[in-house]
C-alpha atoms as a PDB file:
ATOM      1  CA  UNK A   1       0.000   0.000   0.000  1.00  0.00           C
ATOM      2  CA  UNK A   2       3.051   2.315   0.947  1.00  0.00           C
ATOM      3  CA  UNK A   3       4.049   1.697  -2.928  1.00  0.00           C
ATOM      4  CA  UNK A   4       0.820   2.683  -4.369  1.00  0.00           C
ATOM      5  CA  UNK A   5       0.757   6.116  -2.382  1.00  0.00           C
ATOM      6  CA  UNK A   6       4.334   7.026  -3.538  1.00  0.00           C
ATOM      7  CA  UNK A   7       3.848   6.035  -7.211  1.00  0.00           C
ATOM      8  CA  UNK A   8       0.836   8.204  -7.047  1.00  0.00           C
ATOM      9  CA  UNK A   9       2.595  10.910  -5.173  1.00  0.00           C
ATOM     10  CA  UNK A  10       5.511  10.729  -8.426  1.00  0.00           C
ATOM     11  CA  UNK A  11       2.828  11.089 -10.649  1.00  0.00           C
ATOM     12  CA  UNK A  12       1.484  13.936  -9.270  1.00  0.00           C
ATOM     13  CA  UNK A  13       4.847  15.723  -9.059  1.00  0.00           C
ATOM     14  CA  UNK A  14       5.443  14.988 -12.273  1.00  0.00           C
ATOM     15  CA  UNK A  15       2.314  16.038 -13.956  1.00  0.00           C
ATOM     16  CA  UNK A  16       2.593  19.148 -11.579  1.00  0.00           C
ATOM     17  CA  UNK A  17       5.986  19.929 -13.561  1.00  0.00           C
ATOM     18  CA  UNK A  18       4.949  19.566 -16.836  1.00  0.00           C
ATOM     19  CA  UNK A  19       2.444  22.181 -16.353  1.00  0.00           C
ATOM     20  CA  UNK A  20       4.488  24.366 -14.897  1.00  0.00           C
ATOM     21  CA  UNK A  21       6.827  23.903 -17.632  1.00  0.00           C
ATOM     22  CA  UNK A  22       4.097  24.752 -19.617  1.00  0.00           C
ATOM     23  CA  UNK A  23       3.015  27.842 -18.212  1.00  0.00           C
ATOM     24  CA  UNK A  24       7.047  28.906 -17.719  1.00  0.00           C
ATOM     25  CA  UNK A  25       7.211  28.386 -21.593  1.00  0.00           C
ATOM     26  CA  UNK A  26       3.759  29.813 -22.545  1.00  0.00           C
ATOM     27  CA  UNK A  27       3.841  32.738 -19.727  1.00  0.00           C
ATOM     28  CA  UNK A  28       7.182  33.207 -18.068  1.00  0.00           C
ATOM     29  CA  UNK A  29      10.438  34.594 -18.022  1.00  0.00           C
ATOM     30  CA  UNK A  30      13.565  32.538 -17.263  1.00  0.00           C
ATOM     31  CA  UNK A  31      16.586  34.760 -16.342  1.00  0.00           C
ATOM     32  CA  UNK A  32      19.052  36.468 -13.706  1.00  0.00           C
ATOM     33  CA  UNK A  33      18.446  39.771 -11.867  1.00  0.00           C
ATOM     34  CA  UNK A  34      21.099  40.072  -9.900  1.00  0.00           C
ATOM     35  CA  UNK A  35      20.094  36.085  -8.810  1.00  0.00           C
ATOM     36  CA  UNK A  36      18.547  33.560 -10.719  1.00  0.00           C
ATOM     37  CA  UNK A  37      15.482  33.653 -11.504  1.00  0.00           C
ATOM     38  CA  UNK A  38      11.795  32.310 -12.912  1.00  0.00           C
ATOM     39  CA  UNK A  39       8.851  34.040 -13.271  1.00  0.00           C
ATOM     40  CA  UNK A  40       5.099  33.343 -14.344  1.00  0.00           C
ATOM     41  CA  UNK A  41       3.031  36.539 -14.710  1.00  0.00           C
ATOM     42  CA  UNK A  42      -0.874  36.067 -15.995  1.00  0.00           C
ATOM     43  CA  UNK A  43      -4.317  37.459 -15.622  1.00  0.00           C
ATOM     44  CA  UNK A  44      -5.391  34.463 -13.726  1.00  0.00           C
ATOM     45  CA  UNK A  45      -4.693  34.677 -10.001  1.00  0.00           C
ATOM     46  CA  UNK A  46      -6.337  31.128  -9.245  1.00  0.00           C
ATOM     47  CA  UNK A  47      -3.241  29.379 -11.407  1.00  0.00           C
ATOM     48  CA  UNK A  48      -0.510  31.579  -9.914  1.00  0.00           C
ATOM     49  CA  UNK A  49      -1.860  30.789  -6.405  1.00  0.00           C
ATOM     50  CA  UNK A  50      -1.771  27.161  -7.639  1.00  0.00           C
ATOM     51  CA  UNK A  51       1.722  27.425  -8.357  1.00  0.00           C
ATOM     52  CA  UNK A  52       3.130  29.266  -5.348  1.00  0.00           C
ATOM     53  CA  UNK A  53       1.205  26.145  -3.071  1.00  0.00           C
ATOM     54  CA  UNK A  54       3.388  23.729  -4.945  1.00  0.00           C
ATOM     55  CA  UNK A  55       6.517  25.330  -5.804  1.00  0.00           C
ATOM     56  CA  UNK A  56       6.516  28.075  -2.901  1.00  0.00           C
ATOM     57  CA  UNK A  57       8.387  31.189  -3.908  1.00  0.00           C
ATOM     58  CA  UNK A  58       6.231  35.020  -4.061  1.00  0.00           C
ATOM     59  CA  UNK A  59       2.902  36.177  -5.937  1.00  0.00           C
ATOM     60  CA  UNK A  60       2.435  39.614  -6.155  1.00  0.00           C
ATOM     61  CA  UNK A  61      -0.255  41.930  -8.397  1.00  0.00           C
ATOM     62  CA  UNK A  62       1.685  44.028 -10.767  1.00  0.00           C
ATOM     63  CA  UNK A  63       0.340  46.354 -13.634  1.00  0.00           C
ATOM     64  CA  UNK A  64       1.008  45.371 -16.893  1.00  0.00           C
ATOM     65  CA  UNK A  65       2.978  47.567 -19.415  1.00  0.00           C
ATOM     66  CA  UNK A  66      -0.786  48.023 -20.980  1.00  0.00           C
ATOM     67  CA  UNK A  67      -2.271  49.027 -17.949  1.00  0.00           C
ATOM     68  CA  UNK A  68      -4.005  45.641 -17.208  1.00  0.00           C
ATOM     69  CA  UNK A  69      -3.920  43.941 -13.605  1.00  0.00           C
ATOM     70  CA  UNK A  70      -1.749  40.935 -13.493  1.00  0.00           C
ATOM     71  CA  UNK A  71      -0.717  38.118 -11.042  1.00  0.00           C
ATOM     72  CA  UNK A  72       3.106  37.233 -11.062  1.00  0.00           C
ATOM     73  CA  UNK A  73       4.758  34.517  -9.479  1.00  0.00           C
ATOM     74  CA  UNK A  74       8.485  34.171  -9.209  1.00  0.00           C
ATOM     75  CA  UNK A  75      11.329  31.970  -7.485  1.00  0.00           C
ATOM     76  CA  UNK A  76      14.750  33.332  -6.987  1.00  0.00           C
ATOM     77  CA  UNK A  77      18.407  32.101  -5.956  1.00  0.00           C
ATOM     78  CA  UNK A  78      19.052  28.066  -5.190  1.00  0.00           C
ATOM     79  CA  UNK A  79      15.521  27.593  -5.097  1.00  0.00           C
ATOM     80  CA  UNK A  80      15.203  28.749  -8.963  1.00  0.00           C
ATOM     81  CA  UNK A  81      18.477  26.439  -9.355  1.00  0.00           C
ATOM     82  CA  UNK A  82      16.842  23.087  -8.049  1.00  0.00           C
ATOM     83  CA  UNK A  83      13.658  23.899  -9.977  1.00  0.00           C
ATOM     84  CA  UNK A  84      15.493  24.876 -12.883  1.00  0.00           C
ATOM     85  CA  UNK A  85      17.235  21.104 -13.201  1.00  0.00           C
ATOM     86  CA  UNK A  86      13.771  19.214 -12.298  1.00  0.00           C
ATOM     87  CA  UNK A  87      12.355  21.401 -15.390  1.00  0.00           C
ATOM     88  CA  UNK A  88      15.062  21.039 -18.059  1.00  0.00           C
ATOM     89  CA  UNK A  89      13.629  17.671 -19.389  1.00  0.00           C
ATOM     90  CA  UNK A  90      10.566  19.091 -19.657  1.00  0.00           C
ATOM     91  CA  UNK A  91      11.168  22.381 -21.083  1.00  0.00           C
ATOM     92  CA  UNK A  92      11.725  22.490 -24.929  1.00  0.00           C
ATOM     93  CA  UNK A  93      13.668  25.456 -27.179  1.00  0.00           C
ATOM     94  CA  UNK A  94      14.917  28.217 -25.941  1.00  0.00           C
ATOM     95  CA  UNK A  95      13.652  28.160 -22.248  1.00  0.00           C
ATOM     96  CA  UNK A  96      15.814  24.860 -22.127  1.00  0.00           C
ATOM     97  CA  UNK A  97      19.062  26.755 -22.803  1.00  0.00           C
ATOM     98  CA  UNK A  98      18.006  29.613 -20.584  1.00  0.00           C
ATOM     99  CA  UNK A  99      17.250  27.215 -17.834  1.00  0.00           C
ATOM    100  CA  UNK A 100      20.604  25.206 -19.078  1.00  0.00           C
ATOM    101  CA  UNK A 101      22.457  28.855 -18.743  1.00  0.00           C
ATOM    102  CA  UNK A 102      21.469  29.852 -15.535  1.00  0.00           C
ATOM    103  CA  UNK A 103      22.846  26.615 -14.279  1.00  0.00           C
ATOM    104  CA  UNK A 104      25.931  27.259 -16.001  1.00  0.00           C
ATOM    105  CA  UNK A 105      26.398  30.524 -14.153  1.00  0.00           C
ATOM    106  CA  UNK A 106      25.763  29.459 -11.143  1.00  0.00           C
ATOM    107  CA  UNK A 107      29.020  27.696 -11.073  1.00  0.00           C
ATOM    108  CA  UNK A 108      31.025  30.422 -11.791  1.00  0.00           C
ATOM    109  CA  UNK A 109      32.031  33.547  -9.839  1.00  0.00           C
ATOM    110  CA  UNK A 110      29.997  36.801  -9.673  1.00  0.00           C
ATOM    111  CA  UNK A 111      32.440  38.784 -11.388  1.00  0.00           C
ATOM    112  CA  UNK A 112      34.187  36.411 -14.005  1.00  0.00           C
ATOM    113  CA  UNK A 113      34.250  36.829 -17.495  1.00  0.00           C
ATOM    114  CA  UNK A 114      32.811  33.462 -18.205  1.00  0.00           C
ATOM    115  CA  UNK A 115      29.631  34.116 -16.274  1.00  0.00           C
ATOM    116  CA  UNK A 116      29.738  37.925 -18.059  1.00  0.00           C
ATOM    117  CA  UNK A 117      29.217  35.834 -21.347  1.00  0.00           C
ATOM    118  CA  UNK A 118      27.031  33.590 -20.390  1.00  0.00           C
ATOM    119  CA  UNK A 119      24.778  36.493 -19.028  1.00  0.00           C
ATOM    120  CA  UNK A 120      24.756  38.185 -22.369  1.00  0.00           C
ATOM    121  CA  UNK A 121      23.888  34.965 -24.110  1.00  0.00           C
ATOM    122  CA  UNK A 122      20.893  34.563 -21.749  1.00  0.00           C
ATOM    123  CA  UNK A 123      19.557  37.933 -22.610  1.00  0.00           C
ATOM    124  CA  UNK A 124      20.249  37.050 -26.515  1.00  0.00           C
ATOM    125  CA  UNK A 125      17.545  34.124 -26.045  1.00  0.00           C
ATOM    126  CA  UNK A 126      15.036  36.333 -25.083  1.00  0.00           C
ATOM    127  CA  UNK A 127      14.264  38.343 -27.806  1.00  0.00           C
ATOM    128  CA  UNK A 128      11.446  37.118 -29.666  1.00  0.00           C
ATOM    129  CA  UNK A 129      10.686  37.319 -33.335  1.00  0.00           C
ATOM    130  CA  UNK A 130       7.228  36.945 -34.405  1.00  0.00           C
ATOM    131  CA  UNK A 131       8.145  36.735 -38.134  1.00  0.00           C
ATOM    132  CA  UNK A 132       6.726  34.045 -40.024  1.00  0.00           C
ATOM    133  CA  UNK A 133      10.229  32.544 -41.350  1.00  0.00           C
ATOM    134  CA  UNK A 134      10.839  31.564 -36.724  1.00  0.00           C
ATOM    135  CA  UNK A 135       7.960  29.660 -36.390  1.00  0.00           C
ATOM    136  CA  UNK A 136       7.509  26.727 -35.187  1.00  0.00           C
ATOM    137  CA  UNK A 137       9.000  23.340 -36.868  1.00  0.00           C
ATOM    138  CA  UNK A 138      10.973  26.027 -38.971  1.00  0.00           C
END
């Protein structure tokens, strides 16, 4: 019986991951602000709430750069670390690498050229193109 409640409890985690790998790749920012760093930020308080029971780390309203009331959620120093590598298998394209970057730096001192570079390359992955020739499967 012990068996059966810790499979289900692996499951759970795990399908609990996935979606918020989802909603990190759909809704959220991976990067480092002085710290490493995730963040979710959406209209819907009810799924940031569901995420800060889980995963822990701060919810706070913020305004939008349109004006609009948001909810964001975000996780900051080790704690971002240790979710970053349960999320890597689950996160696909270019929140992969960030997540795979901020690792990286972690390893490597505040001040060192290496970690300088590795910075920059982070905040090269997050500009987005919406033209048509970067979608998907292209």
């Amino acid at each position: 019986m012990a068996g059966d409640a810790l499979t289900d409890l692996l499951i759970k985690t795990a399908r609990n991951d996935g979606v918020l790998a989802g909603l990190i790749m759909g809704e959220g920012c991976i990067d480092y602000h002085s710290t490493p760093r995730i963040r979710v930020k959406m209209a819907d308080r009810p799924v940031v709430d569901w995420i800060q029971e889980r995963y822990g780390g701060t919810s706070k309203p913020v305004v939008a750069s349109t004006g609009r009331w948001m909810w964001e959620w975000y996780i900051g120093g080790s704690a971002c670390l240790v979710l970053c590598e349960r999320l890597i298998p689950l996160l696909i394209g270019s929140k992969a690498r960030q997540a795979d970057l901020l690792l990286i730096m972690s390893t490597f001192p505040a001040a060192s050229a290496t970690r300088k570079r590795l910075r920059a390359e982070l905040s090269e992955l997050k500009r987005i193109s919406y033209a048509p020739d970067t979608a998907i499967g292209r």
